[in-house]
PDB file of N, CA and C in Angstrom:
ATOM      1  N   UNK A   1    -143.385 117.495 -32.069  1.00  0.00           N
ATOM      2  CA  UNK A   1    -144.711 118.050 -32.343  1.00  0.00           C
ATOM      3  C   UNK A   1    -144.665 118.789 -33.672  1.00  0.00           C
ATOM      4  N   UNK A   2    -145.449 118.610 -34.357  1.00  0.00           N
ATOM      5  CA  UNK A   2    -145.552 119.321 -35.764  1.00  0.00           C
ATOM      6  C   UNK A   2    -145.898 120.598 -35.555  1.00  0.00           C
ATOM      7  N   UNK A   3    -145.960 121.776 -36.764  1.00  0.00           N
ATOM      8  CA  UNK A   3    -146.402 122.887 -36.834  1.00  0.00           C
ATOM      9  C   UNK A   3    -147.860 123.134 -37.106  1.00  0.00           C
ATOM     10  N   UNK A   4    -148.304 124.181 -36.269  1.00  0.00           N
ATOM     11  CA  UNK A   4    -149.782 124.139 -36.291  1.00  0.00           C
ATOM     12  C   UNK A   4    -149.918 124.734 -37.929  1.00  0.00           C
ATOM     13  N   UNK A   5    -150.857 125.010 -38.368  1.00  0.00           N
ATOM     14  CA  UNK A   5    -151.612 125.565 -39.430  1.00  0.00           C
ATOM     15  C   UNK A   5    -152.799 126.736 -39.459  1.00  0.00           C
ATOM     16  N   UNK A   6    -152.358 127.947 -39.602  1.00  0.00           N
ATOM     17  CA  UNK A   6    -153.779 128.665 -39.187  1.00  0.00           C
ATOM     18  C   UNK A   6    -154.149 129.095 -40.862  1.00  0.00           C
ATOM     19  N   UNK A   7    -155.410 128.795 -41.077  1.00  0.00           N
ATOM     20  CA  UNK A   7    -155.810 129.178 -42.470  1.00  0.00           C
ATOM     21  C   UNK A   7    -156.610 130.614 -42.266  1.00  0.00           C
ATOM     22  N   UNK A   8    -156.246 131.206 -43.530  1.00  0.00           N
ATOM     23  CA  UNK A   8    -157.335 132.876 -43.248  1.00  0.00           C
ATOM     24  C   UNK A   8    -157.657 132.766 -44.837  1.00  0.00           C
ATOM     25  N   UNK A   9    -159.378 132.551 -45.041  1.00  0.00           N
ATOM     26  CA  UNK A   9    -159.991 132.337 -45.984  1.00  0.00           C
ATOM     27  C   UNK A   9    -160.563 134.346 -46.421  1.00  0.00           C
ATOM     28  N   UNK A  10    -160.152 134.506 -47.341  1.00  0.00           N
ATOM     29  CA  UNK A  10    -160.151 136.094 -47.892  1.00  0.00           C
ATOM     30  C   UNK A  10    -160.156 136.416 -49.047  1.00  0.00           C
ATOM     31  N   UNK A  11    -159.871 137.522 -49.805  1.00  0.00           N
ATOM     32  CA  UNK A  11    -159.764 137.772 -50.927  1.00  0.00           C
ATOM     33  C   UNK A  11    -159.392 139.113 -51.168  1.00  0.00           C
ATOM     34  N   UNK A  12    -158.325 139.960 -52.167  1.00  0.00           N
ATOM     35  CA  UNK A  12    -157.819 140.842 -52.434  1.00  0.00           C
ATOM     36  C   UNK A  12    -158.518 142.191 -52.082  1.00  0.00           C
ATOM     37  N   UNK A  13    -158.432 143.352 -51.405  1.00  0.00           N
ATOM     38  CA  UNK A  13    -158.998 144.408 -51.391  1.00  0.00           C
ATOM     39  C   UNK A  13    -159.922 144.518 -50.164  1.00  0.00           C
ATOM     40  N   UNK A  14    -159.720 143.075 -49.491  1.00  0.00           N
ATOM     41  CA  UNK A  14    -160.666 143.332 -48.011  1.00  0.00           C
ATOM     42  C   UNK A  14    -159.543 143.534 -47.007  1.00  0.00           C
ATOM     43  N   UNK A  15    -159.873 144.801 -46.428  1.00  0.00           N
ATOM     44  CA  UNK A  15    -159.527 145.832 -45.561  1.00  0.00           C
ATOM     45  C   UNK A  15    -159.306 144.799 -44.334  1.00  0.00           C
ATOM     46  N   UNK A  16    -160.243 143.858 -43.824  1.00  0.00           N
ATOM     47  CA  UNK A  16    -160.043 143.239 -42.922  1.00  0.00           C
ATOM     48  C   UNK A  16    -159.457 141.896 -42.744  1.00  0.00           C
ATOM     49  N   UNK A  17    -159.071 141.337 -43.946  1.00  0.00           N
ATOM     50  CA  UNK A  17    -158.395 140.136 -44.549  1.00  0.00           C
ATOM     51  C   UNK A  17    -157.029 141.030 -44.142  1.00  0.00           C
ATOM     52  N   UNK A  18    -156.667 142.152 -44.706  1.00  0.00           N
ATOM     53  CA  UNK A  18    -154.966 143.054 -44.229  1.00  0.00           C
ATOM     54  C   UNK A  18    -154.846 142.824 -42.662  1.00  0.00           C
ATOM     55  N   UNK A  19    -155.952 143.770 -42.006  1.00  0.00           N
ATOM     56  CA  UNK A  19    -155.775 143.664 -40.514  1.00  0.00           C
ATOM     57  C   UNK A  19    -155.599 142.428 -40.041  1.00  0.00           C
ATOM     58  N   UNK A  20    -155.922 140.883 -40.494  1.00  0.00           N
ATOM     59  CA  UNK A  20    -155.767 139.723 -39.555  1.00  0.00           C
ATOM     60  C   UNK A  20    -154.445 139.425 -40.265  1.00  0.00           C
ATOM     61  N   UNK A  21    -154.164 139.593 -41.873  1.00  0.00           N
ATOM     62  CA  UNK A  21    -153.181 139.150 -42.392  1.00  0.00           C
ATOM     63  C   UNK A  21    -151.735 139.341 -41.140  1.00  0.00           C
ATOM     64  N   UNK A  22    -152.014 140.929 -41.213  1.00  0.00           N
ATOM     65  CA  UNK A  22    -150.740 141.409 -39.860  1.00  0.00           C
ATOM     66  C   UNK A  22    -150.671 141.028 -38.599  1.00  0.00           C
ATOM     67  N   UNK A  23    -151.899 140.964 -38.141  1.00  0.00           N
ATOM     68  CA  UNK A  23    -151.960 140.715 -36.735  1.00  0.00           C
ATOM     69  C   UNK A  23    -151.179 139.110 -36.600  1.00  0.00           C
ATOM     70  N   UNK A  24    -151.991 138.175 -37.815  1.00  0.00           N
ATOM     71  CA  UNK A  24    -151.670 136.641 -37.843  1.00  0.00           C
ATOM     72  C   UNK A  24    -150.153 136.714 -38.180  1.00  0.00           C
ATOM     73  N   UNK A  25    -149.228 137.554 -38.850  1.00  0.00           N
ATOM     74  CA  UNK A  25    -147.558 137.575 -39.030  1.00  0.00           C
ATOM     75  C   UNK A  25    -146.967 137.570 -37.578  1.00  0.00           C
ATOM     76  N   UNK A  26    -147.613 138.555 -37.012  1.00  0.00           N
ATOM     77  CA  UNK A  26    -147.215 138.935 -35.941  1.00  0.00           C
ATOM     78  C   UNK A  26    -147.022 137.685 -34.797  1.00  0.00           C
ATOM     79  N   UNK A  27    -148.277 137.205 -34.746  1.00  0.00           N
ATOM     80  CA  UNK A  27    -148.378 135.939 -33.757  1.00  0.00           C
ATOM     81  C   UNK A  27    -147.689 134.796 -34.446  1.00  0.00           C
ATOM     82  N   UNK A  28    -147.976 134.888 -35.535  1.00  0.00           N
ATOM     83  CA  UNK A  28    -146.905 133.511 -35.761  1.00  0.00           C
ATOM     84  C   UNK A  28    -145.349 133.294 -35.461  1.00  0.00           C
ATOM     85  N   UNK A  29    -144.808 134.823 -35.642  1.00  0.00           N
ATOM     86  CA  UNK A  29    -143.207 134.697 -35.355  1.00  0.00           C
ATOM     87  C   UNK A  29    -143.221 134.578 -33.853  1.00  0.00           C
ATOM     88  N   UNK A  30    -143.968 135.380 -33.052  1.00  0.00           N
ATOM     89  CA  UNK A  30    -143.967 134.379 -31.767  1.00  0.00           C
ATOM     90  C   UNK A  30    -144.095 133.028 -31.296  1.00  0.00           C
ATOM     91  N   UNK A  31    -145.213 132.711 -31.646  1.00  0.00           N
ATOM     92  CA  UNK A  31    -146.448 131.442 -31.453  1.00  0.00           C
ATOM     93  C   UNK A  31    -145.520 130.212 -32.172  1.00  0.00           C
ATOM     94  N   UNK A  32    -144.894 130.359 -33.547  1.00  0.00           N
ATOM     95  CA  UNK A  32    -144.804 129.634 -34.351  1.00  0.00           C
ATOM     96  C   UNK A  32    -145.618 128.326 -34.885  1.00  0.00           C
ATOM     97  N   UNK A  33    -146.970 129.334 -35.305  1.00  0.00           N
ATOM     98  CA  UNK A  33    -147.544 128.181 -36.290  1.00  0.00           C
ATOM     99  C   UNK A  33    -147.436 128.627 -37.920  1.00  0.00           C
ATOM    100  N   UNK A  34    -147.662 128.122 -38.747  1.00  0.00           N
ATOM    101  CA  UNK A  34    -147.795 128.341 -39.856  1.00  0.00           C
ATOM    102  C   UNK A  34    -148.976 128.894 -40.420  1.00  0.00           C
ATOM    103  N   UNK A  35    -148.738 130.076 -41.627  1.00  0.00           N
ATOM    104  CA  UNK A  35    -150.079 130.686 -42.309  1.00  0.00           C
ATOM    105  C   UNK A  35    -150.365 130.047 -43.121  1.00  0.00           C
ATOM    106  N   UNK A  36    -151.737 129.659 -43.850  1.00  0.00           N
ATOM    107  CA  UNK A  36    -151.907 129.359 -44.924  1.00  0.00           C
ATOM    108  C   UNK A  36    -152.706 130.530 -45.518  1.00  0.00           C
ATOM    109  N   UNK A  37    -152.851 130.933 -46.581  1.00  0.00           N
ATOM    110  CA  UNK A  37    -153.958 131.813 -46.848  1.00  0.00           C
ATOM    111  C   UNK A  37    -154.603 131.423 -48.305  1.00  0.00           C
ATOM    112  N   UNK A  38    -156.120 131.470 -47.839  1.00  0.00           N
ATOM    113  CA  UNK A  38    -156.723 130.979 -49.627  1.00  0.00           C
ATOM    114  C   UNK A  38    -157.783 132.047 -49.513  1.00  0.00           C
ATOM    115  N   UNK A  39    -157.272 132.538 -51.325  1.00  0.00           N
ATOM    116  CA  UNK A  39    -158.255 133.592 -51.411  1.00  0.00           C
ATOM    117  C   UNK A  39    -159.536 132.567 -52.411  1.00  0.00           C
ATOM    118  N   UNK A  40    -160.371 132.990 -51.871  1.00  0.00           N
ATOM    119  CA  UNK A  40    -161.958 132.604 -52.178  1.00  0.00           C
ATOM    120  C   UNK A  40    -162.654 133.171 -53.252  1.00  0.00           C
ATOM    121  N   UNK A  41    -162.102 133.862 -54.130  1.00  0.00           N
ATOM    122  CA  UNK A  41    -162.318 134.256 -55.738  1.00  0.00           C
ATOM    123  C   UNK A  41    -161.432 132.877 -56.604  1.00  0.00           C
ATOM    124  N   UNK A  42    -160.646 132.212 -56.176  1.00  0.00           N
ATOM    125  CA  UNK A  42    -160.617 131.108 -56.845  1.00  0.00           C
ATOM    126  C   UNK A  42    -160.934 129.867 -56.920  1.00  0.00           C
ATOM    127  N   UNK A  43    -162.413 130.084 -56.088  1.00  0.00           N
ATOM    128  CA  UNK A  43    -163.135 128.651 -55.999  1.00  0.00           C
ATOM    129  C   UNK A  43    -164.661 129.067 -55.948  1.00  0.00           C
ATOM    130  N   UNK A  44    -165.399 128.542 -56.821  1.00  0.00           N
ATOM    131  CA  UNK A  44    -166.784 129.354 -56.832  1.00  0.00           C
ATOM    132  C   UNK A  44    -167.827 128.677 -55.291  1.00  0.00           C
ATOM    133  N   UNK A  45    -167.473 127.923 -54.660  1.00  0.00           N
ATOM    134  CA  UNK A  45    -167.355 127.150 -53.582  1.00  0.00           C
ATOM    135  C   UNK A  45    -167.150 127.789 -52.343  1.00  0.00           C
ATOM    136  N   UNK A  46    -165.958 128.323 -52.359  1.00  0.00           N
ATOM    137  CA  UNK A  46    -165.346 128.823 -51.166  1.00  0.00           C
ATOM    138  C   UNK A  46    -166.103 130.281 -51.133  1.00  0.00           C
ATOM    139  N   UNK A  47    -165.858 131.237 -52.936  1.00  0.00           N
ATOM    140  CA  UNK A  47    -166.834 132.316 -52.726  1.00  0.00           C
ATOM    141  C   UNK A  47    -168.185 132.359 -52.171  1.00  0.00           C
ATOM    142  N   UNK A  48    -168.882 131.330 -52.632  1.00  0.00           N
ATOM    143  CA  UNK A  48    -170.569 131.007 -52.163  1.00  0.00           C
ATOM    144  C   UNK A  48    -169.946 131.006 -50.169  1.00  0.00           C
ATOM    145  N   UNK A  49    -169.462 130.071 -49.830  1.00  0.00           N
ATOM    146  CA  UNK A  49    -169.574 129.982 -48.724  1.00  0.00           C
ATOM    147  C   UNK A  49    -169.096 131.116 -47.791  1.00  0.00           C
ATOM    148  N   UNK A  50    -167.919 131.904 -48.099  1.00  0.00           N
ATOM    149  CA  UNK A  50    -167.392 133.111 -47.465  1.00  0.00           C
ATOM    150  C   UNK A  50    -167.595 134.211 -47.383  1.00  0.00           C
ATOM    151  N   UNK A  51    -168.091 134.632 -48.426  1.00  0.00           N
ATOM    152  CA  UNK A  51    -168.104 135.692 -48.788  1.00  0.00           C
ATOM    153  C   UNK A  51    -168.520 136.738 -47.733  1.00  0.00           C
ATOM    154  N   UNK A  52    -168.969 136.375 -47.096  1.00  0.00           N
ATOM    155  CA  UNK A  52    -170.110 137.750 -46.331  1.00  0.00           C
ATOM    156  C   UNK A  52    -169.321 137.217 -45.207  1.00  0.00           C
ATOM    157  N   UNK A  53    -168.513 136.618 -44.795  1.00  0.00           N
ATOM    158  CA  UNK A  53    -168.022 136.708 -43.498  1.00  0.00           C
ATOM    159  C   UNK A  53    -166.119 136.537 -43.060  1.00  0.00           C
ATOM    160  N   UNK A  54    -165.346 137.170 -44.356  1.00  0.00           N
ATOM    161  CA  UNK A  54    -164.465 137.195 -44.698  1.00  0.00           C
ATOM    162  C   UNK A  54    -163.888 138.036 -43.738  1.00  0.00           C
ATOM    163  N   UNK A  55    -162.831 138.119 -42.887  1.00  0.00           N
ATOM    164  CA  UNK A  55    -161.705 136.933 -43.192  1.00  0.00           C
ATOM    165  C   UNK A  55    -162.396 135.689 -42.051  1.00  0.00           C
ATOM    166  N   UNK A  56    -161.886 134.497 -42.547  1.00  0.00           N
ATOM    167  CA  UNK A  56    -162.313 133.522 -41.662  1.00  0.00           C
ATOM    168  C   UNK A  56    -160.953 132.718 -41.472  1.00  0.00           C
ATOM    169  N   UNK A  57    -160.836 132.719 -40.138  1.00  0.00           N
ATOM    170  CA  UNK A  57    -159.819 131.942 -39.651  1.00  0.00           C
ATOM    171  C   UNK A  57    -159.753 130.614 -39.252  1.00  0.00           C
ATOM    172  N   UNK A  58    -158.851 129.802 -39.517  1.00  0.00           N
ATOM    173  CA  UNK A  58    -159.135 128.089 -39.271  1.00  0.00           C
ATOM    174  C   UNK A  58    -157.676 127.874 -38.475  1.00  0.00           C
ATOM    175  N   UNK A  59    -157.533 126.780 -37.560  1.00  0.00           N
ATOM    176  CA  UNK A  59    -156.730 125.966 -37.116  1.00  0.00           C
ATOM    177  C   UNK A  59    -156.787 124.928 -37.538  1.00  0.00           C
ATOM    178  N   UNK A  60    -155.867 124.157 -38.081  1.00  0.00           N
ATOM    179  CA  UNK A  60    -155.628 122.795 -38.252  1.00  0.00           C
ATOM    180  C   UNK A  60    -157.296 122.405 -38.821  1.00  0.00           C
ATOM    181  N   UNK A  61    -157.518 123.346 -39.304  1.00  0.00           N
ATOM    182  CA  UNK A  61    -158.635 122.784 -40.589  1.00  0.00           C
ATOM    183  C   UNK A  61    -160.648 123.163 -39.357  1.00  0.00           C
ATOM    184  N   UNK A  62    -160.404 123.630 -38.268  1.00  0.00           N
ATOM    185  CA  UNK A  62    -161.147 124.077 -37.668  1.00  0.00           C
ATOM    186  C   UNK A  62    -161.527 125.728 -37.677  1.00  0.00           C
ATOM    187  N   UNK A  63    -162.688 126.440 -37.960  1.00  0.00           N
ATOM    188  CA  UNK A  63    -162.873 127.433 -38.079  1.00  0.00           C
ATOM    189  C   UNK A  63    -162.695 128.158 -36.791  1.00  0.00           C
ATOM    190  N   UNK A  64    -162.538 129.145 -36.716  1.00  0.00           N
ATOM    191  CA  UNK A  64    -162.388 129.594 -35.288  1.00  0.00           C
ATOM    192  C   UNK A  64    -163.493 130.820 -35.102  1.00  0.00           C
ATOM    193  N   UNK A  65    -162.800 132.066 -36.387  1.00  0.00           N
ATOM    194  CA  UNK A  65    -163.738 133.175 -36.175  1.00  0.00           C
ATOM    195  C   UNK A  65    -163.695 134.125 -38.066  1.00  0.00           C
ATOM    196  N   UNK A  66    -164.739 134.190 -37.805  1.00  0.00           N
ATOM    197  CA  UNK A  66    -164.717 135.361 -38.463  1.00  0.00           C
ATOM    198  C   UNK A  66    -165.010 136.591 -38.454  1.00  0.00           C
ATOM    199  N   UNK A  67    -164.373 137.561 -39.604  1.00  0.00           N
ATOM    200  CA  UNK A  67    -164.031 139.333 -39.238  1.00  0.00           C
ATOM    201  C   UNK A  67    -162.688 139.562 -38.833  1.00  0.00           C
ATOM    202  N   UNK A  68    -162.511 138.892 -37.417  1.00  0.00           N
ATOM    203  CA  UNK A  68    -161.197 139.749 -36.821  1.00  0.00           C
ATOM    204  C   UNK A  68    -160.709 137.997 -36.271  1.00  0.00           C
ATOM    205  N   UNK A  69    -159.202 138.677 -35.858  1.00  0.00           N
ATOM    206  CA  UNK A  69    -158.752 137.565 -35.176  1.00  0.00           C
ATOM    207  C   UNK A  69    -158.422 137.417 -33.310  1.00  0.00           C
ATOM    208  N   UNK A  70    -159.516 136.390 -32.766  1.00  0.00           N
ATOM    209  CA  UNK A  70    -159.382 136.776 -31.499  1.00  0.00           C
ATOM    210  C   UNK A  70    -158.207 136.422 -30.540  1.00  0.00           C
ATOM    211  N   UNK A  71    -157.594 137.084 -30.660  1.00  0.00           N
ATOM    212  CA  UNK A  71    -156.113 136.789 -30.479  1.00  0.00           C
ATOM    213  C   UNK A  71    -155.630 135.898 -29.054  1.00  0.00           C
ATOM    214  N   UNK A  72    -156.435 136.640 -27.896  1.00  0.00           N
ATOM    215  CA  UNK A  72    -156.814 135.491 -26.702  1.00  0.00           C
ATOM    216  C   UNK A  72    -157.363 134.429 -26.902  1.00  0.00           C
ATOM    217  N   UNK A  73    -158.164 134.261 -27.180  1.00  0.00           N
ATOM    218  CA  UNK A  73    -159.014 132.598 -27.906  1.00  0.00           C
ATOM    219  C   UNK A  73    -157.929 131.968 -29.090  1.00  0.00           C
ATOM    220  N   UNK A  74    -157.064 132.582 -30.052  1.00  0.00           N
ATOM    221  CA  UNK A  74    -156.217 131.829 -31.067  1.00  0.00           C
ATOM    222  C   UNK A  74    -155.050 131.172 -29.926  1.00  0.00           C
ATOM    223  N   UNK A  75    -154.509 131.861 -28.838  1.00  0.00           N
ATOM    224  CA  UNK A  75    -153.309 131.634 -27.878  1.00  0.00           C
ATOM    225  C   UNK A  75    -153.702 130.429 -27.660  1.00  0.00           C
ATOM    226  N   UNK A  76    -155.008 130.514 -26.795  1.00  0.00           N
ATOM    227  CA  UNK A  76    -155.816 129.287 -25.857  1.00  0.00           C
ATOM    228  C   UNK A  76    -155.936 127.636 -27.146  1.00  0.00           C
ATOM    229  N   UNK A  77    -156.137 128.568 -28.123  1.00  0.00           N
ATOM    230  CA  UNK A  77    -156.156 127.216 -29.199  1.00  0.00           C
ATOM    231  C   UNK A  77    -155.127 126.277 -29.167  1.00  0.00           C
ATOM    232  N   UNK A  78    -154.152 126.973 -29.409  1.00  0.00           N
ATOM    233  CA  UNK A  78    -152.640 126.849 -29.744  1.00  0.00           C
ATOM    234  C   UNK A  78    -151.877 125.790 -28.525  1.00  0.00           C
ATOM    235  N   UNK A  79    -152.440 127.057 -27.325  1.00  0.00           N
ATOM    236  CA  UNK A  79    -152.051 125.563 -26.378  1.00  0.00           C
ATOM    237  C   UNK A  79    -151.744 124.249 -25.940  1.00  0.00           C
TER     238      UNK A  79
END
């Protein structure tokens, strides 16, 4: 089975992009999926689309949540 992929779409200085950044370290050394992280000041694209609902979390290219990371619902994903 391959390694999952969780993406967290963010950008420098958001307070809540830190809080999932850690929380998502945390679960991954358990969980073992992989982080990706793209900050959204380097795509005028990704800024238009994110911005106001940063951090946004993806699985394997599926959005899950944004703001926070729901850590019961990411487990259940993972499954």
């Amino acid at each position: 089975m391959s390694i999952r992929t969780v993406t967290m779409y963010g950008r420098d200085g958001c307070h809540l992009c830190d809080d999932a950044r850690t929380q998502l370290a945390g679960l991954a050394a358990e969980l073992g999926f992989s982080i990706e992280e793209i900050d959204i000041e380097t795509d005028d694209d990704l800024h238009a689309r994110y911005l106001e609902r940063i951090p946004v979390i993806a699985l394997d290219g599926e959005e899950l949540f944004d703001f926070f990371v729901d850590e019961s619902a990411l487990r259940a994903a993972l499954a």
